[in-house]
C-alpha atoms as a PDB file:
ATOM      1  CA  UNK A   1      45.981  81.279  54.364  1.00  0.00           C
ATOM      2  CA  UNK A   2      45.616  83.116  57.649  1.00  0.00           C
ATOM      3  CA  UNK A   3      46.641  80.187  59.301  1.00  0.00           C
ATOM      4  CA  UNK A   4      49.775  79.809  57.512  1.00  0.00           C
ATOM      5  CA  UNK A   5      50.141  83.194  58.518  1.00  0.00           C
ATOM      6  CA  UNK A   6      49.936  82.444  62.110  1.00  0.00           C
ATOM      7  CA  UNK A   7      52.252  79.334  62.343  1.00  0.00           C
ATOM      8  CA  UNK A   8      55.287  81.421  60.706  1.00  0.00           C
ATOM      9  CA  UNK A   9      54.906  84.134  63.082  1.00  0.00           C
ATOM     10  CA  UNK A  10      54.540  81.367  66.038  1.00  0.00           C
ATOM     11  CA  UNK A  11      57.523  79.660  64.798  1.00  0.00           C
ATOM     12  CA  UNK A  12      59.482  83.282  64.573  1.00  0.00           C
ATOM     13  CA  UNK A  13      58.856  83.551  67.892  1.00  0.00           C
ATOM     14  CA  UNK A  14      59.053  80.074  69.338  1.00  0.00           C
ATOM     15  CA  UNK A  15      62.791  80.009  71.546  1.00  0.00           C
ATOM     16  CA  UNK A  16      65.702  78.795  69.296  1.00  0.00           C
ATOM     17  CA  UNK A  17      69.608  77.899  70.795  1.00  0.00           C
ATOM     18  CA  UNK A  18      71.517  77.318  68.232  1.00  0.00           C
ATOM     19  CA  UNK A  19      75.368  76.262  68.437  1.00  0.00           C
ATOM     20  CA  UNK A  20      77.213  77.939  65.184  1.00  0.00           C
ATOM     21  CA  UNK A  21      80.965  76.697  66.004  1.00  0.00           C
ATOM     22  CA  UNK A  22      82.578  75.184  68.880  1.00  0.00           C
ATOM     23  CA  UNK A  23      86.379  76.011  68.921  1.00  0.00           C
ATOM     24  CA  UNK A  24      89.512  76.533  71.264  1.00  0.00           C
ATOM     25  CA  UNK A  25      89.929  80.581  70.643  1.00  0.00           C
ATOM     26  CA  UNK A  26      93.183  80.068  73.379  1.00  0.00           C
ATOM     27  CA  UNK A  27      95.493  77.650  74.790  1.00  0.00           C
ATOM     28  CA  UNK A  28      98.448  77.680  76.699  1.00  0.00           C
ATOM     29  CA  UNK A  29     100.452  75.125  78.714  1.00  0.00           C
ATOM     30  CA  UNK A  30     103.762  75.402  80.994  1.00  0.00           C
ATOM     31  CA  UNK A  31     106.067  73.004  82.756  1.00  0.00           C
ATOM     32  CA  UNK A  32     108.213  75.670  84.248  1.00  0.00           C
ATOM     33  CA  UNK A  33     110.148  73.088  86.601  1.00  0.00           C
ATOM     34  CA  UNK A  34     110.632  70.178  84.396  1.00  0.00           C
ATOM     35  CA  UNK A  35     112.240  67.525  84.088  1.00  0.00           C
ATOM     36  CA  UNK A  36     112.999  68.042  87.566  1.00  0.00           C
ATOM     37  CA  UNK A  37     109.646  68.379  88.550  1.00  0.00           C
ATOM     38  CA  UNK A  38     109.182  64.468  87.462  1.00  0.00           C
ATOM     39  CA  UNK A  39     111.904  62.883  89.541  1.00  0.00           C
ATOM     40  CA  UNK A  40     109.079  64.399  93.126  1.00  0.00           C
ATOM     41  CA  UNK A  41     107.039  62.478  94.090  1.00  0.00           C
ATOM     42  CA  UNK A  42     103.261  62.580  92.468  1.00  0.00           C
ATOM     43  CA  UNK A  43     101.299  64.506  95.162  1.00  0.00           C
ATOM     44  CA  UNK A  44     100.080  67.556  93.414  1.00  0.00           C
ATOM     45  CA  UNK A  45      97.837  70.040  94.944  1.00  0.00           C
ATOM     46  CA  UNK A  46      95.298  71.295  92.328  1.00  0.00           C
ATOM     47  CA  UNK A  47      93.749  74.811  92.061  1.00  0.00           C
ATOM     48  CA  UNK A  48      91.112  75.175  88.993  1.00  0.00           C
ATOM     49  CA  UNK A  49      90.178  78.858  88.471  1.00  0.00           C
ATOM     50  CA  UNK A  50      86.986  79.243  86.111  1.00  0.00           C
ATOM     51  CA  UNK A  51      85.496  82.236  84.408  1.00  0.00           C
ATOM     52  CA  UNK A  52      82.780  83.205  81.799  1.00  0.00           C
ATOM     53  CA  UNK A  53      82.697  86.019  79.118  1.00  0.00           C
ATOM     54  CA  UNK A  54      80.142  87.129  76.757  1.00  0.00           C
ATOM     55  CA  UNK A  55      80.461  89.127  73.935  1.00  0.00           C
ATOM     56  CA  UNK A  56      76.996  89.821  71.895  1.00  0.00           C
ATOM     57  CA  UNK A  57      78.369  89.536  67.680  1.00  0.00           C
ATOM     58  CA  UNK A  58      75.023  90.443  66.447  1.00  0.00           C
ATOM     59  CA  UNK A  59      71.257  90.964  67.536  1.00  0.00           C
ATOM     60  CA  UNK A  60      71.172  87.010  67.829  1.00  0.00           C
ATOM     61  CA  UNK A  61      74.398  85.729  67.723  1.00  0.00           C
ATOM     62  CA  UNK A  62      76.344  85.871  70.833  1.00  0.00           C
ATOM     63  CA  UNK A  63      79.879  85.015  71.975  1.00  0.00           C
ATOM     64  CA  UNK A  64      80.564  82.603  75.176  1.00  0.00           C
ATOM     65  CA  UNK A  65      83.826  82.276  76.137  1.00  0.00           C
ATOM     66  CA  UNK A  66      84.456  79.532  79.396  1.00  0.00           C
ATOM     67  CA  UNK A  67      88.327  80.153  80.499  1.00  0.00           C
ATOM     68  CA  UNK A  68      89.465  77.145  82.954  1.00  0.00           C
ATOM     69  CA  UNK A  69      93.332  77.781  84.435  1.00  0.00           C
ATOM     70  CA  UNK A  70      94.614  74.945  86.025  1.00  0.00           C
ATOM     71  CA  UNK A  71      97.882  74.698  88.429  1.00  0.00           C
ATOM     72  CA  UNK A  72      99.357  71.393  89.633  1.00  0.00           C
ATOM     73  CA  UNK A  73     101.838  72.444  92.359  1.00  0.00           C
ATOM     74  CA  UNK A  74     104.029  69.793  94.177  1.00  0.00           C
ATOM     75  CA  UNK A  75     105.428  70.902  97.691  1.00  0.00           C
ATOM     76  CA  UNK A  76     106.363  74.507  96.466  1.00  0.00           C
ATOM     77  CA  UNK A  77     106.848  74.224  93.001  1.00  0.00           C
ATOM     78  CA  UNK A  78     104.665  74.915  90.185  1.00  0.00           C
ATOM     79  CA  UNK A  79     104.401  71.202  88.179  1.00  0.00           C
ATOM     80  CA  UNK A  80     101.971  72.486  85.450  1.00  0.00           C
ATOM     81  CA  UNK A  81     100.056  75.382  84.351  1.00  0.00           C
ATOM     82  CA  UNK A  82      96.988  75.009  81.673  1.00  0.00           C
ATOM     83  CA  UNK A  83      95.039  77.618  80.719  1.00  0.00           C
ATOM     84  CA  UNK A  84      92.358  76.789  78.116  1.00  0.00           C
ATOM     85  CA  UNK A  85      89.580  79.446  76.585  1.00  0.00           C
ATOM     86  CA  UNK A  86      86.911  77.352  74.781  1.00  0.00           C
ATOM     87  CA  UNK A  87      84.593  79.527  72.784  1.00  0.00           C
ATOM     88  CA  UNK A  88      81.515  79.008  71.203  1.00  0.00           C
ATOM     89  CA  UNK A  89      79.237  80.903  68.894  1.00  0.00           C
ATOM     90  CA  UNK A  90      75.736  80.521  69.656  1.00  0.00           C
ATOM     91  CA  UNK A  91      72.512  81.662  67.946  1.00  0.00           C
ATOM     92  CA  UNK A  92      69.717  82.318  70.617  1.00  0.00           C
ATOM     93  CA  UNK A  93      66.155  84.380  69.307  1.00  0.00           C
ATOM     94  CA  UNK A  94      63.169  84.388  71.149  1.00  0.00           C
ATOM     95  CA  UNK A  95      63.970  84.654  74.657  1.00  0.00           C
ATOM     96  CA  UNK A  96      63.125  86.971  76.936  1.00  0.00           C
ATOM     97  CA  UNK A  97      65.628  89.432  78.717  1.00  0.00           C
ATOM     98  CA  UNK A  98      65.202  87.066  81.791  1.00  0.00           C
ATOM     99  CA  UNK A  99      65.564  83.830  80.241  1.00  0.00           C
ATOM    100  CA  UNK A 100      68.957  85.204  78.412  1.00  0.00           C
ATOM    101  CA  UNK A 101      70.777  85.933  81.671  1.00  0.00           C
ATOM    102  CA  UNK A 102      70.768  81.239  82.743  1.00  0.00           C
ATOM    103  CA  UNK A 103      71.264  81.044  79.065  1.00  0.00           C
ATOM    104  CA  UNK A 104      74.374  82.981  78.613  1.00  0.00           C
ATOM    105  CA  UNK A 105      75.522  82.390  82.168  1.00  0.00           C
ATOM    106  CA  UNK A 106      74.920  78.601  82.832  1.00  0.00           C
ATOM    107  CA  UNK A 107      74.041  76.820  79.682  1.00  0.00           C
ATOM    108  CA  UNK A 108      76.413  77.778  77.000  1.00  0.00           C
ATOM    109  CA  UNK A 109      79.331  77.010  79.744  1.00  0.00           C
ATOM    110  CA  UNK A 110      77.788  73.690  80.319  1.00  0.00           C
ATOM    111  CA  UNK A 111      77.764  73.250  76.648  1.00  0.00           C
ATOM    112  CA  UNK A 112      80.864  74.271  76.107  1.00  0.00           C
ATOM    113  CA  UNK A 113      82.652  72.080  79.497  1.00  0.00           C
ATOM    114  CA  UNK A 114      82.905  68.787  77.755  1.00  0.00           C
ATOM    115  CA  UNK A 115      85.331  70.230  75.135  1.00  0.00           C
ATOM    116  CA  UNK A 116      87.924  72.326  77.388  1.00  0.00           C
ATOM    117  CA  UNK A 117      87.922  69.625  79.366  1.00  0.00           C
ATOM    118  CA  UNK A 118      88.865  67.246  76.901  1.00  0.00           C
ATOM    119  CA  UNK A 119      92.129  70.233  76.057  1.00  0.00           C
ATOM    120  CA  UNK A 120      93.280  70.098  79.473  1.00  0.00           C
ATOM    121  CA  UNK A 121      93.187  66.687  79.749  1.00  0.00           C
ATOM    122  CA  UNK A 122      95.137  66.386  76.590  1.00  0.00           C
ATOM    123  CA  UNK A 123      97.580  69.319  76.897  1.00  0.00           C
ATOM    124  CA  UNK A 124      98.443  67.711  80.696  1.00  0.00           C
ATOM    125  CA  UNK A 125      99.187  64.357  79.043  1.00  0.00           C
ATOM    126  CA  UNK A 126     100.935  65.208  76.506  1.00  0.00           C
ATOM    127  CA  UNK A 127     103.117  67.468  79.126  1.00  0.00           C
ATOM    128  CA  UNK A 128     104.276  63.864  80.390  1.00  0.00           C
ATOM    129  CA  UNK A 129     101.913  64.595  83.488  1.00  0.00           C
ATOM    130  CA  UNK A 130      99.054  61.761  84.487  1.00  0.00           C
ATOM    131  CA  UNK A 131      95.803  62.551  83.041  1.00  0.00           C
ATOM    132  CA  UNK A 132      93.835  65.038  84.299  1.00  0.00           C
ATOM    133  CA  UNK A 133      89.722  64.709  84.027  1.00  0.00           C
ATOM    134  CA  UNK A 134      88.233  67.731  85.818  1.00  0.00           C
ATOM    135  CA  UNK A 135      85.326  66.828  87.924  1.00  0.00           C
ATOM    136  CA  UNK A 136      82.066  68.284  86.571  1.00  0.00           C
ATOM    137  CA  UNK A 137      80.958  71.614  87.291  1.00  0.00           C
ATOM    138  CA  UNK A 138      77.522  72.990  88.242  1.00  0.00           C
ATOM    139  CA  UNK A 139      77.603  76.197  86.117  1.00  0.00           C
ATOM    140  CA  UNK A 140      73.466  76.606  87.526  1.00  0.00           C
ATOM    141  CA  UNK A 141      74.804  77.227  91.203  1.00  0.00           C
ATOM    142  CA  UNK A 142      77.752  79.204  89.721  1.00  0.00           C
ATOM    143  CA  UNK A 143      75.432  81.348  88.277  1.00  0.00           C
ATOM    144  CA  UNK A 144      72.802  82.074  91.088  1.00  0.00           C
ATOM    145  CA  UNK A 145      76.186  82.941  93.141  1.00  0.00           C
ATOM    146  CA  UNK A 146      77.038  85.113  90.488  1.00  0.00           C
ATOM    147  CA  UNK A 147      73.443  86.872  90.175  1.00  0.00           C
ATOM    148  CA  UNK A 148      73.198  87.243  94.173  1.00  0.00           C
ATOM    149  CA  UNK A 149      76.431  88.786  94.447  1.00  0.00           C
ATOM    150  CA  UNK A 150      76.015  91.381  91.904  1.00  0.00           C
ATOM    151  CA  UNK A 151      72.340  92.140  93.617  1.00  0.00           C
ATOM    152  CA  UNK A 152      74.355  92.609  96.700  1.00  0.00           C
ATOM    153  CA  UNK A 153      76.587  94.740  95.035  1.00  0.00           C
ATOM    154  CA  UNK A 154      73.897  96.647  93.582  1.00  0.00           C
ATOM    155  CA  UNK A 155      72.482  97.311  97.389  1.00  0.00           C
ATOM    156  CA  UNK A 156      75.466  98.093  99.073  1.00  0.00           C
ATOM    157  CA  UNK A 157      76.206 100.605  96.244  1.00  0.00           C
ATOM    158  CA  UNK A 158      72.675 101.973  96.361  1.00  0.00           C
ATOM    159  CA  UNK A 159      72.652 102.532 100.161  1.00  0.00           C
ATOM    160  CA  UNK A 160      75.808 104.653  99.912  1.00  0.00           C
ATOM    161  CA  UNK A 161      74.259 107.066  97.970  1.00  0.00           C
END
């Protein structure tokens, strides 16, 4: 019996990442110069903006939102603009303050990649634009860039006082 005891408290504690729902929470596409824009010549010049945001629902249950903007300009003129927020709802118990930060910062965005980048694609296709497959990210150095610079921050801020 007391070892019954002990497995469900090991399993309580035992790290769990759980995905809930994967969805698009908002999508938006523009062709501002078309149909125009399609008689240039196909030479666009590509500037992918991404970003992160958390949002904790419950004690467990946590919010990631990965926002990708994409802009396809050709000579001076904006071809295409995509912005995508893919969200997911993830269910993560067990870990430690530490282990939350790569969690929240780098793996739920990696998780979540495949599927906004599946929207773009679409949403630029559809636009009558070639396809567009956005190279893979590394969300793990994104991260550490993210940490240092907020460390940074933290000094700078800290020496002027």
């Amino acid at each position: 019996m007391a070892e019954e005891n002990n497995n469900a408290a090991e399993e309580q504690q035992a790290p769990r990442f759980v995905i809930q729902k994967i969805y698009t929470k908002d999508v938006s596409f523009e062709s501002p110069n078309s149909p125009e824009i399609f008689r240039d010549e196909w030479r666009p010049k590509l500037d992918l903006q991404l970003g992160n945001e958390y949002k904790q629902i419950d004690e467990n249950t946590h919010e990631i939102i990965l926002s990708v903007t994409v802009t396809a300009k050709v000579e001076d003129k904006t071809a295409f603009l995509v912005e995508v927020k893919q969200a997911g709802i993830f269910t993560l118990t067990g870990y430690t303050t530490d282990e939350m930060g790569p969690l929240v910062g780098s793996y739920c965005p990696n998780t979540l990649f495949p599927y906004v980048r599946e929207v773009v694609s679409d949403l630029v296709t559809k636009g009558g634009f070639p396809q567009l497959v956005l190279a893979p990210v590394n969300f793990d150095a994104m991260y550490l860039h993210q940490k240092e610079q907020a460390q940074q921050a933290a000094a700078q801020a800290k020496a002027k006082h």
